[in-house]
Protein backbone atom coordinates (compact mmCIF):
# COMPACT_ATOMS: atom_id res chain seq x y z
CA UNK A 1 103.78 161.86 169.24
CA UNK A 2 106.36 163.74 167.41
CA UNK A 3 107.51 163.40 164.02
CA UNK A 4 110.86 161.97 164.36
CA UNK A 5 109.23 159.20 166.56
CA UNK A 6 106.86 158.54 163.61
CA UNK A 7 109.61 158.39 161.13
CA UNK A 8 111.87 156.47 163.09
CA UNK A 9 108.39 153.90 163.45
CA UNK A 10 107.52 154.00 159.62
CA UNK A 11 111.47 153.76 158.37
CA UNK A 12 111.07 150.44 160.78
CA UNK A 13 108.13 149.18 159.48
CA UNK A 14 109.70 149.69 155.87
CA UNK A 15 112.64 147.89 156.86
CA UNK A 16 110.91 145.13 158.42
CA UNK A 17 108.55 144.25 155.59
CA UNK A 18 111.05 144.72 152.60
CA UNK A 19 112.95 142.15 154.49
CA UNK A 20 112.90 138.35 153.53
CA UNK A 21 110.49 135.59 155.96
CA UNK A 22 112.54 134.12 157.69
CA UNK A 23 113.26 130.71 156.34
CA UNK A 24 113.10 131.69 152.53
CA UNK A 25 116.35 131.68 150.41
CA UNK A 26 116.74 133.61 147.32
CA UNK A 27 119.05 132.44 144.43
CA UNK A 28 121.91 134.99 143.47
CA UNK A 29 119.69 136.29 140.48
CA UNK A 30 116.46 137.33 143.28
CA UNK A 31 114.52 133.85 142.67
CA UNK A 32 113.27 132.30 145.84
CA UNK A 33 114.40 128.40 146.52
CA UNK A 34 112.32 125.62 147.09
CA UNK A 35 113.80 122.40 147.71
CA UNK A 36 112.29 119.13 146.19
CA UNK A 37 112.73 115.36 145.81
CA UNK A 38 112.87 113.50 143.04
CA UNK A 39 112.15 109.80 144.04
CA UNK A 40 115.19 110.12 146.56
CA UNK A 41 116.87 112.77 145.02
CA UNK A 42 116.64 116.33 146.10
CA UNK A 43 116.62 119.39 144.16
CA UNK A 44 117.12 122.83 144.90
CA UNK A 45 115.26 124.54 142.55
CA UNK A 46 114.67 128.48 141.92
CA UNK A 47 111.07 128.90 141.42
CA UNK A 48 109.65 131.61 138.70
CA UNK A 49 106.42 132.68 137.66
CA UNK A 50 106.01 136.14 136.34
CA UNK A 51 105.84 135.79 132.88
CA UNK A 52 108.60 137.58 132.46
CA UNK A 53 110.78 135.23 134.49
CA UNK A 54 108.42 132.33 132.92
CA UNK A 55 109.70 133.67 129.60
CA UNK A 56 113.78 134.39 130.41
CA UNK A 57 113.86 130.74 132.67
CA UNK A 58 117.36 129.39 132.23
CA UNK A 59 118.29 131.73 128.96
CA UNK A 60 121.44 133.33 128.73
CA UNK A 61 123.01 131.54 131.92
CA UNK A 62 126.17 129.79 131.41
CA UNK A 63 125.50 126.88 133.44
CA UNK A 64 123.41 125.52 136.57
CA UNK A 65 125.36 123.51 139.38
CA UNK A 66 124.29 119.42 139.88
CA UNK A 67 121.33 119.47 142.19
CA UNK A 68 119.97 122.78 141.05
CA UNK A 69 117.08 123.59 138.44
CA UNK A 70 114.74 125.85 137.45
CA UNK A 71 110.81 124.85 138.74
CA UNK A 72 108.39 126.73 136.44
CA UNK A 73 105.01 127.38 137.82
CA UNK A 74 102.43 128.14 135.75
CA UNK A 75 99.41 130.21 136.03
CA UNK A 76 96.93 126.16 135.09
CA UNK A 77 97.38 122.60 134.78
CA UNK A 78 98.00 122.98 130.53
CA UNK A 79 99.90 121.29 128.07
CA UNK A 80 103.00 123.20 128.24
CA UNK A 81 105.53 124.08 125.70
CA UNK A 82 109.19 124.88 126.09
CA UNK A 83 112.05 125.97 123.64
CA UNK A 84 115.64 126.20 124.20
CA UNK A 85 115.56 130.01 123.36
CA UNK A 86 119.06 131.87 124.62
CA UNK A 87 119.96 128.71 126.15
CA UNK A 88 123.85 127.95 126.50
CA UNK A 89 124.03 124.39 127.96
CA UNK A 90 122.01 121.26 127.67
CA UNK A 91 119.47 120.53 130.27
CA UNK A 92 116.79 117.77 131.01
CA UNK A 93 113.37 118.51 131.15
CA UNK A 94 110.56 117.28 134.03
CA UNK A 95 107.08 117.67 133.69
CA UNK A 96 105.36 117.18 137.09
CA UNK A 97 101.60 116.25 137.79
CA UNK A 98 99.64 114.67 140.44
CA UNK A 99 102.51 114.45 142.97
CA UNK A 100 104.91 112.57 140.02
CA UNK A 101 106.92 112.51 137.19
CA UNK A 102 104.38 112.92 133.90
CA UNK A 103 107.20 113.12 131.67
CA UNK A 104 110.65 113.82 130.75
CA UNK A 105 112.44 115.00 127.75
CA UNK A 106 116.56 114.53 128.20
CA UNK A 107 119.70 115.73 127.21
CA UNK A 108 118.33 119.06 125.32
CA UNK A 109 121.43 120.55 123.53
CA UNK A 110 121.37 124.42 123.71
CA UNK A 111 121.49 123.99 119.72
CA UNK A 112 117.85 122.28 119.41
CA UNK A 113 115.45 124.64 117.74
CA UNK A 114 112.35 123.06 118.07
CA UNK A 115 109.71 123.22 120.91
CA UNK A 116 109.18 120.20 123.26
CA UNK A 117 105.35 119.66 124.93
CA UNK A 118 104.73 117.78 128.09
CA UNK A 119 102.44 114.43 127.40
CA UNK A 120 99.68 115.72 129.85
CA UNK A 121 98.36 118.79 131.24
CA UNK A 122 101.15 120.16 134.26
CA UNK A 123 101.23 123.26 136.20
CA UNK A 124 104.76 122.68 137.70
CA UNK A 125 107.90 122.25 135.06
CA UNK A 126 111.52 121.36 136.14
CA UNK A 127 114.68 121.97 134.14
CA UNK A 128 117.82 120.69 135.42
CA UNK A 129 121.26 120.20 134.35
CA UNK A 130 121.89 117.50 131.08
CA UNK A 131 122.16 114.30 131.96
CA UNK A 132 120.91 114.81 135.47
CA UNK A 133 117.78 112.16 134.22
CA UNK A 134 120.19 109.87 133.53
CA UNK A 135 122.46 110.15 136.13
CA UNK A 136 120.20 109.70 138.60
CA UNK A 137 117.78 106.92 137.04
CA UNK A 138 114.67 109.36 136.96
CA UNK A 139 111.33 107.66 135.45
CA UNK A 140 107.90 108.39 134.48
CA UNK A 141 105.53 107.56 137.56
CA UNK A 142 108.45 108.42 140.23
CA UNK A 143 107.14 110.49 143.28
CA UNK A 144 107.73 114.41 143.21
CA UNK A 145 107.48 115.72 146.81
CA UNK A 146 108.00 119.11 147.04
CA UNK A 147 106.40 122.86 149.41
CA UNK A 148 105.85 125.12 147.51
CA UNK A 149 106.45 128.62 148.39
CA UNK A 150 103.39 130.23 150.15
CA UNK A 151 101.34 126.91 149.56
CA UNK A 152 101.22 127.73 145.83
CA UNK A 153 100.20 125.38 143.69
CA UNK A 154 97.77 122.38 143.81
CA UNK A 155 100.52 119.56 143.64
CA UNK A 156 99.97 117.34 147.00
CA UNK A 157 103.10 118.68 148.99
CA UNK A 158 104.60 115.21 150.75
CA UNK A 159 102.18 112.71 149.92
């Protein structure tokens, strides 16, 4: 074989596996989407968990469109604790276990400088847009079905 036909091959091969799967969307800041349902209302949500991504989440953004959020996977089910650090717009909080809403903190003002913790253990977080809890009737026990990218995650995925 000769060398260009070997570089031609590996520039391919480099080309073909930087590219996305097929399928996957990718917010305009690099996060891949995953699109959920909240009782009957869907979600699409840009999914983080580096912990640098964990750590940034919604900070510094100037807003986040109605039916969009922010699904935070962490590393184990664990009480989890947020703050509003960098944040620049109010947003609703959903913590997510077993398939369901565990818990909900609303209408978070950008200003609050304390930490909120979910009532049980969760692996899987949701921040929306304020009010979006409210708008849309959301309640503790209400079904969460959701894929998460690569089968992540030990939530049950359409139960």
């Amino acid at each position: 074989m000769s060398r260009r036909y070997l570089l031609v091959h590996a520039v391919m091969a480099i080309i073909l596996l930087a590219a996305p799967v097929r399928g996957q969307e990718f917010s305009e800041v690099g996060n891949l989407l995953t699109k959920l349902t909240i009782g009957d209302v869907p979600v699409t949500a840009e999914v983080v968990s580096t912990p640098q991504k964990l750590y940034l989440g919604l900070g510094k953004r100037q807003g986040l469109a109605e039916g969009r959020g922010m699904l935070f996977l962490m590393n184990a089910s664990a009480p989890q604790t947020f703050c509003m650090r960098d944040m620049q717009f109010p947003i609703d909080i959903i913590w997510i276990a077993n398939g369901k809403v565990a818990g909900i903190e609303p209408k978070l003002s950008p200003s609050f400088k304390g930490d909120v913790t979910s009532p049980v253990p969760v692996r899987l977080v949701l921040e929306v847009p304020g009010g979006f809890i409210e708008r849309h009737n959301i309640k503790v026990g209400d079904p969460v079905r959701l894929q998460l990218p690569g089968g992540a995650g030990d939530e049950p995925h359409n139960p």
